[in-house]
C-alpha atoms as a PDB file:
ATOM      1  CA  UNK A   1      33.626   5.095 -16.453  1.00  0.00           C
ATOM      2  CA  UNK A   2      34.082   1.342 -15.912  1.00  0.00           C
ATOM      3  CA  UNK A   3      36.301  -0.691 -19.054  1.00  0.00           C
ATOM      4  CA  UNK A   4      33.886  -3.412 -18.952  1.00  0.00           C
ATOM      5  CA  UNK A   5      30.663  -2.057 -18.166  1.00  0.00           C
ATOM      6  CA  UNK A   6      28.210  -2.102 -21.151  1.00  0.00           C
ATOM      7  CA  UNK A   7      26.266   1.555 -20.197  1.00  0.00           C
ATOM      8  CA  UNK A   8      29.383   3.134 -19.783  1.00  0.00           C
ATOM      9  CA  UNK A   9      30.055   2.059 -23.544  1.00  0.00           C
ATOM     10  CA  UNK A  10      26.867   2.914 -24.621  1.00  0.00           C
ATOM     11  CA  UNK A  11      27.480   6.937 -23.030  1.00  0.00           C
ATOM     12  CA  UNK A  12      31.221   6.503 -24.593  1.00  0.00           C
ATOM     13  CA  UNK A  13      29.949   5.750 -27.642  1.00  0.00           C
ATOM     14  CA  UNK A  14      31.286   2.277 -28.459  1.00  0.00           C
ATOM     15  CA  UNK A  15      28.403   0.685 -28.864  1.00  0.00           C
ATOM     16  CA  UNK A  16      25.516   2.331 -30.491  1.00  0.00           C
ATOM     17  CA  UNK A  17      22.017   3.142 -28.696  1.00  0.00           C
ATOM     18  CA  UNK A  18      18.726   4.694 -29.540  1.00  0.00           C
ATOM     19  CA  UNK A  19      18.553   7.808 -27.581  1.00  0.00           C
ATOM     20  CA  UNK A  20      15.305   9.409 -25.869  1.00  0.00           C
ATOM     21  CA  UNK A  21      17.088  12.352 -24.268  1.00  0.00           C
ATOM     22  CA  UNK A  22      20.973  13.330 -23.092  1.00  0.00           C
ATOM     23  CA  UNK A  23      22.119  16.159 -20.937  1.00  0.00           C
ATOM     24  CA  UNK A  24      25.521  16.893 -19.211  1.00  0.00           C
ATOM     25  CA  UNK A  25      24.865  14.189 -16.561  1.00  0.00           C
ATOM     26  CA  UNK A  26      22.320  11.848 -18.253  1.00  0.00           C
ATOM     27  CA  UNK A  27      21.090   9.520 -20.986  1.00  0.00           C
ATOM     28  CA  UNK A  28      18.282   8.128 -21.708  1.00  0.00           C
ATOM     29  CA  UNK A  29      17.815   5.294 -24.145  1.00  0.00           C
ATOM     30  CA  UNK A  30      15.619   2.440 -25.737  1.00  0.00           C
ATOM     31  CA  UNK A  31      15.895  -0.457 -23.891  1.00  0.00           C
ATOM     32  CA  UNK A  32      17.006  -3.509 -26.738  1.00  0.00           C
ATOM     33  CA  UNK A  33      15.157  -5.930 -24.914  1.00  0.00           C
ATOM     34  CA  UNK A  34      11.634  -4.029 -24.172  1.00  0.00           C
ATOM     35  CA  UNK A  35       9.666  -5.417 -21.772  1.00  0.00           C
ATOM     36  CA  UNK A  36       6.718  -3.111 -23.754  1.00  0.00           C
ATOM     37  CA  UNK A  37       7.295  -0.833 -27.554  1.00  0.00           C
ATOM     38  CA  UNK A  38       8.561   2.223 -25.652  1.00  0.00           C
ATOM     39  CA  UNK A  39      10.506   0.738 -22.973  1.00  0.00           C
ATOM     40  CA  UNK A  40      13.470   3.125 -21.940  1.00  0.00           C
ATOM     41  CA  UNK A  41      16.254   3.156 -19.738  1.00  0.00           C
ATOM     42  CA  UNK A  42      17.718   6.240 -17.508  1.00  0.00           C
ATOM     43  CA  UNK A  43      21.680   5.855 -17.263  1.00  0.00           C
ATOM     44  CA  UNK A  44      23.786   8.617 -15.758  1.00  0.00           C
ATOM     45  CA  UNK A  45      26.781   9.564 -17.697  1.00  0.00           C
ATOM     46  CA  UNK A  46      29.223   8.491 -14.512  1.00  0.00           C
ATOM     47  CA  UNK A  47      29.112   5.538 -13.704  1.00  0.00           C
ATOM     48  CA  UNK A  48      27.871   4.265  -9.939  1.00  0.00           C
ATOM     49  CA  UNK A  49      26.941   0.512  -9.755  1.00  0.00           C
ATOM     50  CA  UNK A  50      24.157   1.515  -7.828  1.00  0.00           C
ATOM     51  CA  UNK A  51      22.106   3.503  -5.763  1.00  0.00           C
ATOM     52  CA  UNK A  52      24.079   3.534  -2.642  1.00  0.00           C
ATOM     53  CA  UNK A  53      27.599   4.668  -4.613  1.00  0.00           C
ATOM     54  CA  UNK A  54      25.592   7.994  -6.080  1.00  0.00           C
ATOM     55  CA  UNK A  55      26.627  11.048  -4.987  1.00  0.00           C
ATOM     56  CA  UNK A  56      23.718  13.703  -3.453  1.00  0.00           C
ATOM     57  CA  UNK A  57      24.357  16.278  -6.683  1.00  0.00           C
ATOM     58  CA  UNK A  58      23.368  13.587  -9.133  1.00  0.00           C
ATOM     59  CA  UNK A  59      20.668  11.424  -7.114  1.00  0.00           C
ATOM     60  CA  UNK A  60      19.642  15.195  -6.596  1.00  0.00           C
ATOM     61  CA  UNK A  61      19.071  15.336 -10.686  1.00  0.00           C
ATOM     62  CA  UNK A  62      17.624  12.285 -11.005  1.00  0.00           C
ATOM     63  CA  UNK A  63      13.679  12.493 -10.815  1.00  0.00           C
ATOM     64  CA  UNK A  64      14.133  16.181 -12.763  1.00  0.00           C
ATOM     65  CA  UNK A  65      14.710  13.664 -15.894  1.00  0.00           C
ATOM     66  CA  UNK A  66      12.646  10.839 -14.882  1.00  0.00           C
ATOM     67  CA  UNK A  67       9.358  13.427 -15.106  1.00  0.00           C
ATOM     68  CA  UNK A  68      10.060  14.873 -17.940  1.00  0.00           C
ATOM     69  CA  UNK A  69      10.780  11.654 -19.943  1.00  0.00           C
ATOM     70  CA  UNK A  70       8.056   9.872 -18.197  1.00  0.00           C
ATOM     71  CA  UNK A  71       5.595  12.579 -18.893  1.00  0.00           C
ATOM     72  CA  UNK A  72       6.771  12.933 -22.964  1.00  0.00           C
ATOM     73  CA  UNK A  73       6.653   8.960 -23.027  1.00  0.00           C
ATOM     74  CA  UNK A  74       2.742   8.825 -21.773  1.00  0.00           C
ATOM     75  CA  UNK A  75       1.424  11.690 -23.891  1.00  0.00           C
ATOM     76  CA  UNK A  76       3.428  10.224 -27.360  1.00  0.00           C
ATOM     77  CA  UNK A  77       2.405   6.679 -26.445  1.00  0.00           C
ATOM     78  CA  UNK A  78      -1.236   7.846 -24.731  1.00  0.00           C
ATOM     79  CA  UNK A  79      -0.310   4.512 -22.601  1.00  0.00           C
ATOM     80  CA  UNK A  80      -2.764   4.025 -19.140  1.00  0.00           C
ATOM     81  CA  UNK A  81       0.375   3.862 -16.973  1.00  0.00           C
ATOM     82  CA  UNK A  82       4.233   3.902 -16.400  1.00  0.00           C
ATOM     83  CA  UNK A  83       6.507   1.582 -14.145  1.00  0.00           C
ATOM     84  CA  UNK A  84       9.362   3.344 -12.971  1.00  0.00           C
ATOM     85  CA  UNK A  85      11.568   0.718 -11.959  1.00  0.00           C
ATOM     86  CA  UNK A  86      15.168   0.489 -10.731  1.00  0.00           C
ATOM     87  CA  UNK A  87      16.819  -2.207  -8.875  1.00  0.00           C
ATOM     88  CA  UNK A  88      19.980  -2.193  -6.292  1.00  0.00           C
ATOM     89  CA  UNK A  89      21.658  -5.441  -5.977  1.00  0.00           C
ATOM     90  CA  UNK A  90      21.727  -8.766  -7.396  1.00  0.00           C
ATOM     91  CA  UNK A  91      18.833  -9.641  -4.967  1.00  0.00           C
ATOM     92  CA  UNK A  92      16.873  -7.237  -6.119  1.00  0.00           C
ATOM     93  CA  UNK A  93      16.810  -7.822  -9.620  1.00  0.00           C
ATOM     94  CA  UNK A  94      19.856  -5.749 -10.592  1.00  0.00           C
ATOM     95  CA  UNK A  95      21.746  -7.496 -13.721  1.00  0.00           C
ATOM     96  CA  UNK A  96      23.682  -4.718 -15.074  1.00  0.00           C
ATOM     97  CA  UNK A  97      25.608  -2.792 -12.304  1.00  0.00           C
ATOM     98  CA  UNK A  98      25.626   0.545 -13.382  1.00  0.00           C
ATOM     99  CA  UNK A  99      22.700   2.703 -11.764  1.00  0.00           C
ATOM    100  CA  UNK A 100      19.780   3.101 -14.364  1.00  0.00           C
ATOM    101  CA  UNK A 101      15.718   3.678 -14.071  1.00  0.00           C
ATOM    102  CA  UNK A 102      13.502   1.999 -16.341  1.00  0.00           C
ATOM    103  CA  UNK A 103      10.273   3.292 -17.883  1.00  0.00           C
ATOM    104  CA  UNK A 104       8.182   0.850 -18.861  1.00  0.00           C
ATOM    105  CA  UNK A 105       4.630   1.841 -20.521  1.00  0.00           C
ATOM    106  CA  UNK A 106       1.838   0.091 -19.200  1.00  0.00           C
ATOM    107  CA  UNK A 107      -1.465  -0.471 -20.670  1.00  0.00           C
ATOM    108  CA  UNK A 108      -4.728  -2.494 -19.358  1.00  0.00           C
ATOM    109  CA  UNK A 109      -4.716  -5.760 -19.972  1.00  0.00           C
ATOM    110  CA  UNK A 110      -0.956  -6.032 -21.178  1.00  0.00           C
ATOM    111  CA  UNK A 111       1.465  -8.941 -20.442  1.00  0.00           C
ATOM    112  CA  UNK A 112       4.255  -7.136 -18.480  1.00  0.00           C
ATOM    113  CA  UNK A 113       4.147  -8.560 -14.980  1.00  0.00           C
ATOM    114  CA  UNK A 114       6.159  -6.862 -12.351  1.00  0.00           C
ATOM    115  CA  UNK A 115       4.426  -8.477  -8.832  1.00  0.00           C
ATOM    116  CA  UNK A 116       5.342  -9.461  -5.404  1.00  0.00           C
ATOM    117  CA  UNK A 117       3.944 -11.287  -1.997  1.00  0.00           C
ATOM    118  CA  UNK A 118       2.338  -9.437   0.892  1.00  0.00           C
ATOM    119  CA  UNK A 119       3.949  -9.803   3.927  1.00  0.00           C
ATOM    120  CA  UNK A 120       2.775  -8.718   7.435  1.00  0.00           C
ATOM    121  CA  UNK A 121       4.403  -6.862  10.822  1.00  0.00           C
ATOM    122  CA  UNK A 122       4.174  -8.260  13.963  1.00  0.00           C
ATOM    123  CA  UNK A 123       2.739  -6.070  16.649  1.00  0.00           C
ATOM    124  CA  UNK A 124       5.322  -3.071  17.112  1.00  0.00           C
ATOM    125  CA  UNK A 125       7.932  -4.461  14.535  1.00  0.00           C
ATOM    126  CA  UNK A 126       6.885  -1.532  11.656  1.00  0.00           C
ATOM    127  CA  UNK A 127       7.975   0.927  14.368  1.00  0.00           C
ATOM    128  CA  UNK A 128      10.700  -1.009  15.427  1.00  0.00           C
ATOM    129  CA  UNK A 129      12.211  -1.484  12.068  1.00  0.00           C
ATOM    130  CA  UNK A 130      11.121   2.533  11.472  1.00  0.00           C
ATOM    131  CA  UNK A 131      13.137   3.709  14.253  1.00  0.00           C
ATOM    132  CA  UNK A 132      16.553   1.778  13.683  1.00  0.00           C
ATOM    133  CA  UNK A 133      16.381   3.350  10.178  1.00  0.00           C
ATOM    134  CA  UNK A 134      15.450   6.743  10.940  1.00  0.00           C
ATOM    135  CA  UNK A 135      18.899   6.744  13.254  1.00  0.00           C
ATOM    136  CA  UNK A 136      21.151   5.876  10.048  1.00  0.00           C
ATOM    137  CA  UNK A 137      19.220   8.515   8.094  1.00  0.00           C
ATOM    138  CA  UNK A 138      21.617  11.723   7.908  1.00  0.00           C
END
């Protein structure tokens, strides 16, 4: 648990939260700023600021939760999609530092944009890039 980090709060129990689902290791609640009515947010109950601080027996867990809330958050809503979304970094979007997931209901025609640029690989660079990464893989 961090002192000053508002999700560890929220699974302490200082600050109050609407909760989807809780288990030994996780919590899921409604996000206070929704991006769409049924907007939720994955948190797990110790705290890593990110991605690349989780340990393999929780990122292990993970995606058990994320399908079952995802699937329970479609059929109740009967929305036509689901982002999941999590960022790692302050590049990437990250603004609270404690890992979390985010489901965000979509639905045709909605106003929830969540879009990037194409980009393009020289000749041989996708392999390139492939093969440095597959060597740090263990």
């Amino acid at each position: 648990m961090s002192n000053n980090c508002i999700f560890c709060k929220i699974i302490g129990n200082e600050i109050s939260s609407v909760s989807l689902y809780e288990d030994d290791d996780f919590k899921v609640i409604m996000d206070i700023s929704p991006a769409a009515k049924g907007h939720a947010v994955l948190i797990p109950k110790k705290h890593f600021a990110n991605l690349f601080e989780m340990d393999e027996n929780t990122a292990s867990k993970v995606f058990v939760v994320v399908a079952k809330v995802a699937k329970a958050i479609k059929e109740e809503l009967n929305c036509d999609g689901l982002n999941i979304l999590q960022n790692n970094g302050e590049a990437a979007g990250q603004t609270v530092f404690h890992f979390h997931i985010h489901f965000i209901p979509r639905y045709y025609k909605d106003s929830v944009d969540i879009t990037w640029g194409h980009d393009r690989y020289g000749e041989g660079e996708a392999e390139s890039i492939a093969e440095a990464i597959r060597a740090r893989i263990v």
